[in-house]
C-alpha atoms as a PDB file:
ATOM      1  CA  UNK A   1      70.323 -38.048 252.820  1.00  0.00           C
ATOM      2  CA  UNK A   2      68.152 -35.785 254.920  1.00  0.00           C
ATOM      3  CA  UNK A   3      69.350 -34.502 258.536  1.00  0.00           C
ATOM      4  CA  UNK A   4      67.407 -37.099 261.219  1.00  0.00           C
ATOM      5  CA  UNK A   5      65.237 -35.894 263.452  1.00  0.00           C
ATOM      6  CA  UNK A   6      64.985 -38.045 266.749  1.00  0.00           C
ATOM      7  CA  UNK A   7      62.642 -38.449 269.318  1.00  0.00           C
ATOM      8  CA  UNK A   8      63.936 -36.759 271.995  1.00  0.00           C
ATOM      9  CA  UNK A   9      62.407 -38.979 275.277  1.00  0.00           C
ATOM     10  CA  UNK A  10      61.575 -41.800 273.170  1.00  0.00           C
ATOM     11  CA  UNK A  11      63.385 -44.943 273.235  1.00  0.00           C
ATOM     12  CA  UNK A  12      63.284 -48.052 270.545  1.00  0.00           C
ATOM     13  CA  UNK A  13      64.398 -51.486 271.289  1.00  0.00           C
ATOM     14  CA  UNK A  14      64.008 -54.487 269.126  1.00  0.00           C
ATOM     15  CA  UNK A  15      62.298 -57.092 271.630  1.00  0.00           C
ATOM     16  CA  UNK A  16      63.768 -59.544 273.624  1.00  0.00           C
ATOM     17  CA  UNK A  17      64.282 -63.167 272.044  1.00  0.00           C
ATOM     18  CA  UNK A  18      61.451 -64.938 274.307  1.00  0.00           C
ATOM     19  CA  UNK A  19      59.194 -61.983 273.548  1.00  0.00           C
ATOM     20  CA  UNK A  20      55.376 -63.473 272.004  1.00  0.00           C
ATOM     21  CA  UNK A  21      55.509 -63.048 267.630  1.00  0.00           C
ATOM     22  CA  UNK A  22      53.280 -60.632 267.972  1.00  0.00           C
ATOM     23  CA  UNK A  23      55.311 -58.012 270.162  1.00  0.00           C
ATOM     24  CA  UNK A  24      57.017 -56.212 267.071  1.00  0.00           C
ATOM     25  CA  UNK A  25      59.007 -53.811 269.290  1.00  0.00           C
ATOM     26  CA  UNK A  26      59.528 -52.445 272.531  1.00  0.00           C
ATOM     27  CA  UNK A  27      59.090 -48.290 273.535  1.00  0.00           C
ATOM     28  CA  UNK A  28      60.854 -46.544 276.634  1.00  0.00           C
ATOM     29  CA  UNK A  29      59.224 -43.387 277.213  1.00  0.00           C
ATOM     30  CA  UNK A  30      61.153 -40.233 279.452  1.00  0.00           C
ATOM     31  CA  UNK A  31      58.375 -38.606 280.162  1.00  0.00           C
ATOM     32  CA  UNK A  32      59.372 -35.393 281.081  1.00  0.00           C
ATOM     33  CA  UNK A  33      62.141 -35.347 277.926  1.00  0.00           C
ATOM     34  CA  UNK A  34      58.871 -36.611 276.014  1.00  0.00           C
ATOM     35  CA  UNK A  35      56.431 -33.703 277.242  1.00  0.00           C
ATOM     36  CA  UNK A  36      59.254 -30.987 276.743  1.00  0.00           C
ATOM     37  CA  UNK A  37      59.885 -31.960 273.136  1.00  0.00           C
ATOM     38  CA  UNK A  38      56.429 -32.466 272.212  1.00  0.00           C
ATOM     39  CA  UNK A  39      55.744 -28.606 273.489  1.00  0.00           C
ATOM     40  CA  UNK A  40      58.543 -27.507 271.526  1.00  0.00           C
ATOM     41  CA  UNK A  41      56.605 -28.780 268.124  1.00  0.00           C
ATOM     42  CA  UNK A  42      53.280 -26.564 266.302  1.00  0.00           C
ATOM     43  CA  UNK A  43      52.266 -29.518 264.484  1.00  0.00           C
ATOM     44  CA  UNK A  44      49.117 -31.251 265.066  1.00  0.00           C
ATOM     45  CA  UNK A  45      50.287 -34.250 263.865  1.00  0.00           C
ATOM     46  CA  UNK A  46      54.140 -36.072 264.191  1.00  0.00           C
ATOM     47  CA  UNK A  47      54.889 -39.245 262.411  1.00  0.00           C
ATOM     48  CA  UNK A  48      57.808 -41.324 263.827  1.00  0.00           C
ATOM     49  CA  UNK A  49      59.130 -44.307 261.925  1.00  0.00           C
ATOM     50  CA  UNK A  50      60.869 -46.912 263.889  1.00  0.00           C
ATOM     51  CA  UNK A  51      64.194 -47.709 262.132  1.00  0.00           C
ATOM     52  CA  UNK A  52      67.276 -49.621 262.645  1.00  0.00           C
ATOM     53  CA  UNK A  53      70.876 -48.351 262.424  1.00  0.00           C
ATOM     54  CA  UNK A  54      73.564 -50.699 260.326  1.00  0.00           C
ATOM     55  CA  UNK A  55      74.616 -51.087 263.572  1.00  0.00           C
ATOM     56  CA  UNK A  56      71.235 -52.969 264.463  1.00  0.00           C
ATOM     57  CA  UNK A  57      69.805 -50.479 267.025  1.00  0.00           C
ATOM     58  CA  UNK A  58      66.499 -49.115 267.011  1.00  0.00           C
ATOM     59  CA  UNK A  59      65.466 -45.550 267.025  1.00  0.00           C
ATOM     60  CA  UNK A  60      62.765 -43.230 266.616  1.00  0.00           C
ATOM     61  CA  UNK A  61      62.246 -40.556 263.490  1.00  0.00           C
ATOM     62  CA  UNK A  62      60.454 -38.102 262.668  1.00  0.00           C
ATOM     63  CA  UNK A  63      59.320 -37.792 259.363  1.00  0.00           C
ATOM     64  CA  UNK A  64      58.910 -34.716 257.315  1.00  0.00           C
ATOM     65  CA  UNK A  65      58.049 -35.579 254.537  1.00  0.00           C
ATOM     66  CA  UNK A  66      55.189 -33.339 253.253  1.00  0.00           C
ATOM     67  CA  UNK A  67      53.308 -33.720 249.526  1.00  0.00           C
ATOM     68  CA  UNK A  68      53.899 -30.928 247.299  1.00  0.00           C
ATOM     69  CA  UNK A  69      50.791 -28.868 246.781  1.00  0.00           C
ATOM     70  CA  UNK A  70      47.428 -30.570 246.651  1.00  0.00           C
ATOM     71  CA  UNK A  71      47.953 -34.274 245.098  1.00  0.00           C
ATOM     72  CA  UNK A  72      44.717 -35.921 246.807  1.00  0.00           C
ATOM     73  CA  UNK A  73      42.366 -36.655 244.457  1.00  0.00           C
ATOM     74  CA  UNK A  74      38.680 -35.312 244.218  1.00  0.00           C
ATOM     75  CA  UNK A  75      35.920 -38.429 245.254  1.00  0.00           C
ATOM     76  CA  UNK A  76      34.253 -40.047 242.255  1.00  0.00           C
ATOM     77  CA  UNK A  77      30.589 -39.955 242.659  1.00  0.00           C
ATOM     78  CA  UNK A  78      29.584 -43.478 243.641  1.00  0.00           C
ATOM     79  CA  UNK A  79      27.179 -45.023 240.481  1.00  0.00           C
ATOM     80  CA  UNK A  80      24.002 -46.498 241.609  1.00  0.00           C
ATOM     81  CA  UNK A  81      24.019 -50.485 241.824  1.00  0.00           C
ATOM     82  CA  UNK A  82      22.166 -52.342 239.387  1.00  0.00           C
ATOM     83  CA  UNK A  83      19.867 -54.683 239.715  1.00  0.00           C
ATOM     84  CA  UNK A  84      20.045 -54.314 243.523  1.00  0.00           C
ATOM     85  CA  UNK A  85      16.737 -55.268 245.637  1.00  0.00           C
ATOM     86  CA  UNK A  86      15.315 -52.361 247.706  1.00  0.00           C
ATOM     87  CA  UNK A  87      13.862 -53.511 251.416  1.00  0.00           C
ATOM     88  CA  UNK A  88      10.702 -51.304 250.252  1.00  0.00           C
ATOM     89  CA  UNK A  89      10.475 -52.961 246.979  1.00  0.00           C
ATOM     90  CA  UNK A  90       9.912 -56.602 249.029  1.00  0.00           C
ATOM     91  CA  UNK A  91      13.711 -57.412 247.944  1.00  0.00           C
ATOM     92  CA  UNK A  92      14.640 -58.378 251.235  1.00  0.00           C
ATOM     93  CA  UNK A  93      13.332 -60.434 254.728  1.00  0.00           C
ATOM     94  CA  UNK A  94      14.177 -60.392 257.695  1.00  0.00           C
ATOM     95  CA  UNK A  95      15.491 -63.872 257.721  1.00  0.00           C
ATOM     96  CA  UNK A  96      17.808 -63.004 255.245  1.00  0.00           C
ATOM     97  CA  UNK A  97      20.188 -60.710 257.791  1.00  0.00           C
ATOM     98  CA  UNK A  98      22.692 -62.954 259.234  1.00  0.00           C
ATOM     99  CA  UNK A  99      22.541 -60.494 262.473  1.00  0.00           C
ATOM    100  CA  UNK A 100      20.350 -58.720 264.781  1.00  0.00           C
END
């Protein structure tokens, strides 16, 4: 297992028991601690997962992971749809939008 990175000024908390279903966690943010380590980093981007400990406490991550070399995939060219009706070919009326 990989060193962890935290999130220095960022604080995880599970939510508290009367907390709405759709509250999935709560964040504490120092902002000063936040600002400092965020200066410190040269990425443009930092993903943070939100994990919990085996001893059941949240936390903040970074994660590194990076793809080796180039693994995105060129576009397909999209194929032309069959069959479809053009508006200029009288395919379509107005009516036939459901909105404005």
């Amino acid at each position: 297992m990989s060193d962890i990175e935290f999130v220095s000024g960022l604080i995880v908390k599970a939510t508290h028991e009367k907390a709405p279903e759709y509250v999935k966690a709560a964040l504490s943010i120092k902002r000063e601690e936040l600002i400092a380590w965020l200066q410190s980093r040269s990425d443009e981007w930092i993903n943070v997962e939100v994990r919990e400990s085996r001893g059941g406490k949240w936390y903040a991550a970074v994660n590194n992971y990076k793809r080796e070399g180039n693994q995105a995939q060129p576009a397909k060219p999209r194929e032309p749809v069959k069959n479809c009706p053009q508006p200029d070919q009288g395919g379509f009326e107005d009516d036939d939008i459901p909105f404005e």
